[in-house]
Protein backbone atom coordinates (compact mmCIF):
# COMPACT_ATOMS: atom_id res chain seq x y z
CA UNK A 1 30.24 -3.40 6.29
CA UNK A 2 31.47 -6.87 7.48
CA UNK A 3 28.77 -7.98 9.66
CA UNK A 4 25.90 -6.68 6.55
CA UNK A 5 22.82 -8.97 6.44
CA UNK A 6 20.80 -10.12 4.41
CA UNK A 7 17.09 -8.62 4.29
CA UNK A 8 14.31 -10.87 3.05
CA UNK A 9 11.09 -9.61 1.93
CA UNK A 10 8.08 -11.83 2.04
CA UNK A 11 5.67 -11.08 -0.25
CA UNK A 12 3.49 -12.28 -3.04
CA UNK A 13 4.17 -11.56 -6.73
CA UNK A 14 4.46 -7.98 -8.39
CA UNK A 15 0.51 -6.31 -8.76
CA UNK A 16 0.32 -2.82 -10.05
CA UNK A 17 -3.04 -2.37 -8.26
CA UNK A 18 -2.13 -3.65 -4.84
CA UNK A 19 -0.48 -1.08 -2.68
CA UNK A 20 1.45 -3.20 -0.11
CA UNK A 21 2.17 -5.47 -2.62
CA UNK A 22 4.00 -2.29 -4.31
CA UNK A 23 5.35 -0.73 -1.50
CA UNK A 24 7.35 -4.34 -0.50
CA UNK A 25 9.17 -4.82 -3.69
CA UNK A 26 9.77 -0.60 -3.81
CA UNK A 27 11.15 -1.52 -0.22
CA UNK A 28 13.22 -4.48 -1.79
CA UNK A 29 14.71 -2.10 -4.42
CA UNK A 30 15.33 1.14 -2.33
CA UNK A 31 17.47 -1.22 0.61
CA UNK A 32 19.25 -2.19 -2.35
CA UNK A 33 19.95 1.40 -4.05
CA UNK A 34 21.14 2.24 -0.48
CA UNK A 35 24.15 -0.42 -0.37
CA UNK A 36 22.18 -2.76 1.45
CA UNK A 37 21.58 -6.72 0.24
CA UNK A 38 17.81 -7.29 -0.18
CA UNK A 39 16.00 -9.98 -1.53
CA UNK A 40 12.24 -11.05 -2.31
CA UNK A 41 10.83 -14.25 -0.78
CA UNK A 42 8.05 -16.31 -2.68
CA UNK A 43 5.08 -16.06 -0.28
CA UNK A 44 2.79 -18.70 -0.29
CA UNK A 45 -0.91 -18.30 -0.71
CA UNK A 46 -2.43 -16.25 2.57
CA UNK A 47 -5.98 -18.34 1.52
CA UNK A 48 -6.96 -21.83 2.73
CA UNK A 49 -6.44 -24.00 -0.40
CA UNK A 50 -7.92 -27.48 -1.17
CA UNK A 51 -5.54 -30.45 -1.54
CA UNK A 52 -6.00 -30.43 -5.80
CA UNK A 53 -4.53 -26.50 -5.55
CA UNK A 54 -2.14 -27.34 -3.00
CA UNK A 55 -0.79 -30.31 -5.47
CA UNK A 56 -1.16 -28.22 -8.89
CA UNK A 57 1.22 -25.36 -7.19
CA UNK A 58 3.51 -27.67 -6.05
CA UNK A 59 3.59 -30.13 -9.52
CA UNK A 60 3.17 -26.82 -11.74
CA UNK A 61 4.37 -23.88 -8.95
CA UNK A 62 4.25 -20.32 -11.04
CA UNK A 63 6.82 -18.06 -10.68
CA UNK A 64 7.13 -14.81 -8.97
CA UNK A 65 6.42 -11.89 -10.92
CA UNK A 66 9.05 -8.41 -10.63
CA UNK A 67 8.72 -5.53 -11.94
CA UNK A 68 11.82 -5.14 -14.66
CA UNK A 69 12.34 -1.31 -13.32
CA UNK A 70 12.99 -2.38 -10.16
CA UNK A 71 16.38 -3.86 -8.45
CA UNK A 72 14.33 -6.55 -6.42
CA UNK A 73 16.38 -10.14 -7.00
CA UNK A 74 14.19 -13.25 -5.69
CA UNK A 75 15.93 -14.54 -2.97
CA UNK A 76 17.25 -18.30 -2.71
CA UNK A 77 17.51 -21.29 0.10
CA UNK A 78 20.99 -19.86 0.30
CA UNK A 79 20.39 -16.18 1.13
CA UNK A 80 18.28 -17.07 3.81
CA UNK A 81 20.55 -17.39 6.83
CA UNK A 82 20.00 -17.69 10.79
CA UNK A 83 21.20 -13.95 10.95
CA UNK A 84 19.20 -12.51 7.52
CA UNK A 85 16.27 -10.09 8.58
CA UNK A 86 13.12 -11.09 7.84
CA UNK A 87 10.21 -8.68 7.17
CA UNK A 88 6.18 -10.05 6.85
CA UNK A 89 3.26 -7.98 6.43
CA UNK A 90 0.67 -7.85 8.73
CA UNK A 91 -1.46 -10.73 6.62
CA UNK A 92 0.82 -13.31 7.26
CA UNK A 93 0.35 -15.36 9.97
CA UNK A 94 3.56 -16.36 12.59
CA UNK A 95 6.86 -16.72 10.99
CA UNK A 96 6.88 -19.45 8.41
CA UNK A 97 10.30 -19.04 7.50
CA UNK A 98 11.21 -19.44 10.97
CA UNK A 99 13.52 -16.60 11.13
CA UNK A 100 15.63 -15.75 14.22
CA UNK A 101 15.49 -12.14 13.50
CA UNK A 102 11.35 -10.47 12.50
CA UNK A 103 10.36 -7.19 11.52
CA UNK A 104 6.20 -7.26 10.93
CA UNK A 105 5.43 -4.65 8.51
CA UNK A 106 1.86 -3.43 9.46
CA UNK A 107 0.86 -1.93 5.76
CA UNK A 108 -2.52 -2.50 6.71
CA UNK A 109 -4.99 -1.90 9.92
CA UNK A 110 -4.52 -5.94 11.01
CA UNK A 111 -7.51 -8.23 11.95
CA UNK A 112 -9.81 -5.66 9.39
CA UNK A 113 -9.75 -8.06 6.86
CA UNK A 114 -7.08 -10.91 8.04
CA UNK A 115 -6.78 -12.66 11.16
CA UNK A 116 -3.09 -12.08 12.40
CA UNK A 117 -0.85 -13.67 14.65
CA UNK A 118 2.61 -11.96 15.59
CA UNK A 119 5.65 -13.41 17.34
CA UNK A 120 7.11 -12.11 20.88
CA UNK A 121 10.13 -10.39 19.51
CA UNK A 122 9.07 -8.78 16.72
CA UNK A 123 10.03 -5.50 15.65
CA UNK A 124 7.22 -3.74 14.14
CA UNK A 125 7.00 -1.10 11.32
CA UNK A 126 3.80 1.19 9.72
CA UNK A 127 2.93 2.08 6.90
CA UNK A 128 0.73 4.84 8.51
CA UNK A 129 -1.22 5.92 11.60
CA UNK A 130 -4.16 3.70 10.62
CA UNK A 131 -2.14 0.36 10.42
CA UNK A 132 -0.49 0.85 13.95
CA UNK A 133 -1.79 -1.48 16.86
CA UNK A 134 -0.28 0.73 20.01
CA UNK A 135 -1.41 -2.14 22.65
CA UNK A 136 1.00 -4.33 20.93
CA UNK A 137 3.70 -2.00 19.69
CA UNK A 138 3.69 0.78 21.81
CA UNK A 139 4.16 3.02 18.82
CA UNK A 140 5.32 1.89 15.70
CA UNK A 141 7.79 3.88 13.36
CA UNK A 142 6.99 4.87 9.95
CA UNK A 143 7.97 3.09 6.90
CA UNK A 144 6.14 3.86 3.71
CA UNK A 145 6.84 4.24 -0.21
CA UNK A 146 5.02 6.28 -1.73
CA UNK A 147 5.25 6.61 -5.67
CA UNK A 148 3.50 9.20 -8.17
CA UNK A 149 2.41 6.93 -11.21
CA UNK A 150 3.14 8.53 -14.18
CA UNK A 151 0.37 6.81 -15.72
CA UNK A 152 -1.85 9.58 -14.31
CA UNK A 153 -1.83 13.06 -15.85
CA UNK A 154 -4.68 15.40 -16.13
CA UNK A 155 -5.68 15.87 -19.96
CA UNK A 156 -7.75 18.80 -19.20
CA UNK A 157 -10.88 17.88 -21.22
CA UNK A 158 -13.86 19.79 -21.58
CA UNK A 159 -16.37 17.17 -21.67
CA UNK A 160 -16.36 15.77 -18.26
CA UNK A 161 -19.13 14.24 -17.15
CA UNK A 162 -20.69 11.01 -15.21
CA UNK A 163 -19.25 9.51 -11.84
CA UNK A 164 -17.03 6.02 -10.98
CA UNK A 165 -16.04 4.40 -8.19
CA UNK A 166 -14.02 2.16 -6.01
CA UNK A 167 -14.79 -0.64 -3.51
CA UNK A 168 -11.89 -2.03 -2.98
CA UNK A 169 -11.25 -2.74 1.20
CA UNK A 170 -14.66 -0.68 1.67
CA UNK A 171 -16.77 -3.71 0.95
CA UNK A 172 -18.61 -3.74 3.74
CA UNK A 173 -19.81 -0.26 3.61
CA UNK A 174 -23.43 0.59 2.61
CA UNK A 175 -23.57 1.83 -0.89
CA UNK A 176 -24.35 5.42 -1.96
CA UNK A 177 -27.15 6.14 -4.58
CA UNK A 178 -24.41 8.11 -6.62
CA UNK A 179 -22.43 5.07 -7.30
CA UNK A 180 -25.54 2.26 -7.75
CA UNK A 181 -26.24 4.43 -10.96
CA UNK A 182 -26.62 2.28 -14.27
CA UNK A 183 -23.89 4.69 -15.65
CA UNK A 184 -21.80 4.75 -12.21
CA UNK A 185 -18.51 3.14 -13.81
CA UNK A 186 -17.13 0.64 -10.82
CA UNK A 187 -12.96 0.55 -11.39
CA UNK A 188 -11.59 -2.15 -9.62
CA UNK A 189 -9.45 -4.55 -10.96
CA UNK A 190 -8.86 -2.19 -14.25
CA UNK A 191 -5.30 -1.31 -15.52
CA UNK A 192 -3.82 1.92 -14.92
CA UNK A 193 -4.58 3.11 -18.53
CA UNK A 194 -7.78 2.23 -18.37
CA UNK A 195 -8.39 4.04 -15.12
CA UNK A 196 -6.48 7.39 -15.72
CA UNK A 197 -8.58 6.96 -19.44
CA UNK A 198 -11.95 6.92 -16.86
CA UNK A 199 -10.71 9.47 -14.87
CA UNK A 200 -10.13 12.44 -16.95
CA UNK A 201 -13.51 11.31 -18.96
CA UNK A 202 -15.30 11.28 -15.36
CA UNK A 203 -16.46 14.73 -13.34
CA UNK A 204 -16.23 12.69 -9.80
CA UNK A 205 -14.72 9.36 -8.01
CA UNK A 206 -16.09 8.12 -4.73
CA UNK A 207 -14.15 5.54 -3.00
CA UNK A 208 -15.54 3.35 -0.78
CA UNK A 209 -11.59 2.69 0.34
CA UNK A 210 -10.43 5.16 2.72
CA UNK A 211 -6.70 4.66 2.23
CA UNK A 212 -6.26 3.52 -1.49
CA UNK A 213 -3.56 5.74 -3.58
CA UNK A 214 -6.33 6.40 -6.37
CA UNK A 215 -8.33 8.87 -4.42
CA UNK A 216 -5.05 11.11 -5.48
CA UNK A 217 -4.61 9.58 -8.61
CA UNK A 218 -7.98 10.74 -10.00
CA UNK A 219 -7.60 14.39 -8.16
CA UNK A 220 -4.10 14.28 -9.91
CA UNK A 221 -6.68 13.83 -13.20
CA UNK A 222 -8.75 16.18 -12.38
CA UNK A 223 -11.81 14.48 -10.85
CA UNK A 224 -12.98 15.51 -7.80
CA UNK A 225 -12.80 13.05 -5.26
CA UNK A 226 -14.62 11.70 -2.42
CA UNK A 227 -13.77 9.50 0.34
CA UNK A 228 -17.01 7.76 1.41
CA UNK A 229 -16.78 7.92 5.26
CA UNK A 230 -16.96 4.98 8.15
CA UNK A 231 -14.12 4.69 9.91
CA UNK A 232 -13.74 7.97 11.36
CA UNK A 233 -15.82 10.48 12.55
CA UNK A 234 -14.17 13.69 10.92
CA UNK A 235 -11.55 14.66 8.28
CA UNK A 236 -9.30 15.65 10.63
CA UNK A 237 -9.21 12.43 12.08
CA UNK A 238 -9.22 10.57 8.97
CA UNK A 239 -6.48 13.19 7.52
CA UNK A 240 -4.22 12.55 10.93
CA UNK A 241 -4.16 8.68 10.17
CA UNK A 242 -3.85 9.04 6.17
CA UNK A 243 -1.05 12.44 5.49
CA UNK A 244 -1.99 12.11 1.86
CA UNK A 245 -5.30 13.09 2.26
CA UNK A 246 -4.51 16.75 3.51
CA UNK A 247 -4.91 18.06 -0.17
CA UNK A 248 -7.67 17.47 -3.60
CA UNK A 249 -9.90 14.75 -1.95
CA UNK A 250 -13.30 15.31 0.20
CA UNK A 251 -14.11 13.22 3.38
CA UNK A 252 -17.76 12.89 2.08
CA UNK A 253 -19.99 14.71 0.30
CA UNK A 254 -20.83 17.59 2.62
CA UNK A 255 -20.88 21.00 0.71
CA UNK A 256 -17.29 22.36 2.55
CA UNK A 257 -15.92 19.06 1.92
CA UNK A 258 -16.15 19.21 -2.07
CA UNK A 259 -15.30 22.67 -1.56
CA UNK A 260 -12.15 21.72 0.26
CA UNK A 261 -11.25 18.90 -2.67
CA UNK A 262 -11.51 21.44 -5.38
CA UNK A 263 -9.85 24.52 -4.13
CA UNK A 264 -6.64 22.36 -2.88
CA UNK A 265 -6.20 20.00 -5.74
CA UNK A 266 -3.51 22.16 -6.94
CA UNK A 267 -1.56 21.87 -4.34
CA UNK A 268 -1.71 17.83 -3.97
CA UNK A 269 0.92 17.02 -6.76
CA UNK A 270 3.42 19.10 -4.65
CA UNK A 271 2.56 17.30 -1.44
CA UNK A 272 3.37 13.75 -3.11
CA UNK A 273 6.72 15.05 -4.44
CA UNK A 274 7.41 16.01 -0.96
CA UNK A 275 6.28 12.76 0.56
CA UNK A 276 8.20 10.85 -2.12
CA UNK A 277 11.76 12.10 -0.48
CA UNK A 278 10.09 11.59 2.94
CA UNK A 279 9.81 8.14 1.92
CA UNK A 280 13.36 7.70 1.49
CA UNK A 281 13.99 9.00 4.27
CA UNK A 282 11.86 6.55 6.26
CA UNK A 283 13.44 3.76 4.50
CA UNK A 284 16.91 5.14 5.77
CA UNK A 285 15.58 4.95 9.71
CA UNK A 286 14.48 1.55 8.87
CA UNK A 287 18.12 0.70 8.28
CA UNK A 288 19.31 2.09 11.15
CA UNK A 289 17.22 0.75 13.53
CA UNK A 290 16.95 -2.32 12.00
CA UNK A 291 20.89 -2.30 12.56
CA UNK A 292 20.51 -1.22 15.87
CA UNK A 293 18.47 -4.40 16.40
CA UNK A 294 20.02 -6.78 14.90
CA UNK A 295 23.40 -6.35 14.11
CA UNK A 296 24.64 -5.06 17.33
């Protein structure tokens, strides 16, 4: 294609616990599979930082981390030109790179945690139902990535016993007596190993999150698993924002709920296969809108 642009991905350096984080570089690396020209973009810090940080990062700046599996090439001055397509996420405030073309990537519910502040002609994406602000875009489409870890498997042990837990963006939720437990084992900020390791050692995981990936990741490993609730008022409307949650995880800790997590936990591995090629195919209408946009 003659008139192919550049797109340039803002984001912050590769984290194997952050979700948007993971879903922007996957996004980097499937435009690229697809014949497209993508790039990452450095972000700079989203935190107010004092004048001895701000001069450390720029005498000593640290590079941005990839992931080696992935196609995602760290873009230049060079490839960023007055007709490249610039996508943010929510958390980022205006449009520092001062980019003529804008798509705002809402991968998270914005103003929850971050102030925001959005351009007139932006062209706005969701990760889900919960991230969308319809006053503003009258309906964003989807655009999501979601990825089965492998580093999650069920080893079927007979042992199980004890309960951990997640925080995460639930922070500001009152905590349970189930996970303020000496032996409650909290999980944030642990690798991958460590956590499927906890999980299949565990007999139940209570997030305090209601949209993190690891509520499937420890049904996947055979926990069952609880979202704690605040947000909505019922599972059906916390299932209609969050389509992963349909299958292996209870919306609190009512009796029908756990029996809803166990008796459908089979079927949840199935369900994230399925949304995998949905994925792709989301990333696909992204293109063509996207060229719709901006390249017509």
């Amino acid at each position: 294609m003659a008139n192919k642009r550049n797109y340039i991905v803002y984001t912050f350096s590769w984290d194997e616990n952050i979700g948007g984080i993971i879903f922007m570089h996957n996004l980097v690396h499937e435009l690229n599979r697809m014949g497209e020209r993508a790039f990452l973009w450095k972000g700079a810090p989203i935190y107010k930082q004092s004048y001895r940080q701000r001069l450390r990062n720029w005498l000593r700046p640290t590079p941005m981390l990839t992931n080696p599996l992935l196609d995602t090439p760290i873009a230049h001055r060079r490839d960023l030109s007055a007709d490249s397509i610039v996508i943010y996420p929510e958390l980022v405030r205006g449009n520092p790179l001062k980019a003529r073309n804008v798509v705002r990537w809402l991968l998270y519910k914005p103003n929850l945690l971050h102030p925001f502040s959005f351009g007139p002609e932006e062209m706005f994406f969701r990760a889900g139902g919960m991230s969308d602000v319809l006053d503003i875009t009258g309906g964003a489409p989807d655009l999501y990535l979601w990825k089965i870890n492998p580093a999650y498997q069920n080893e079927n042990r007979p042992d199980r016993k004890g309960v951990c837990y997640m925080v995460r963006k639930g922070k500001n939720k009152p905590r349970i007596p189930e996970t303020e437990a000496p032996n409650a084992i909290q999980i944030d900020s642990l690798s991958h190993a460590e956590i499927n390791e906890i999980f299949n050692r565990c007999d139940t995981f209570y997030s305090y999150d209601e949209a993190t990936m690891y509520s499937q990741f420890a049904a996947i490993c055979g926990c069952t698993s609880i979202v704690i609730p605040g947000m909505f008022s019922s599972r059906e409307e916390w299932a209609g924002q969050h389509p992963n949650g349909r299958f292996g995880i209870a919306y609190g800790t009512h009796p029908t709920e756990l029996e809803h997590a166990r008796t459908t936990r089979h079927l949840l591995l199935k369900d994230l296969q399925r949304k995998e090629e949905e994925s792709l195919e989301t990333v696909r209408n992204f293109v063509n809108l996207t060229h719709q946009r901006f390249l017509a």
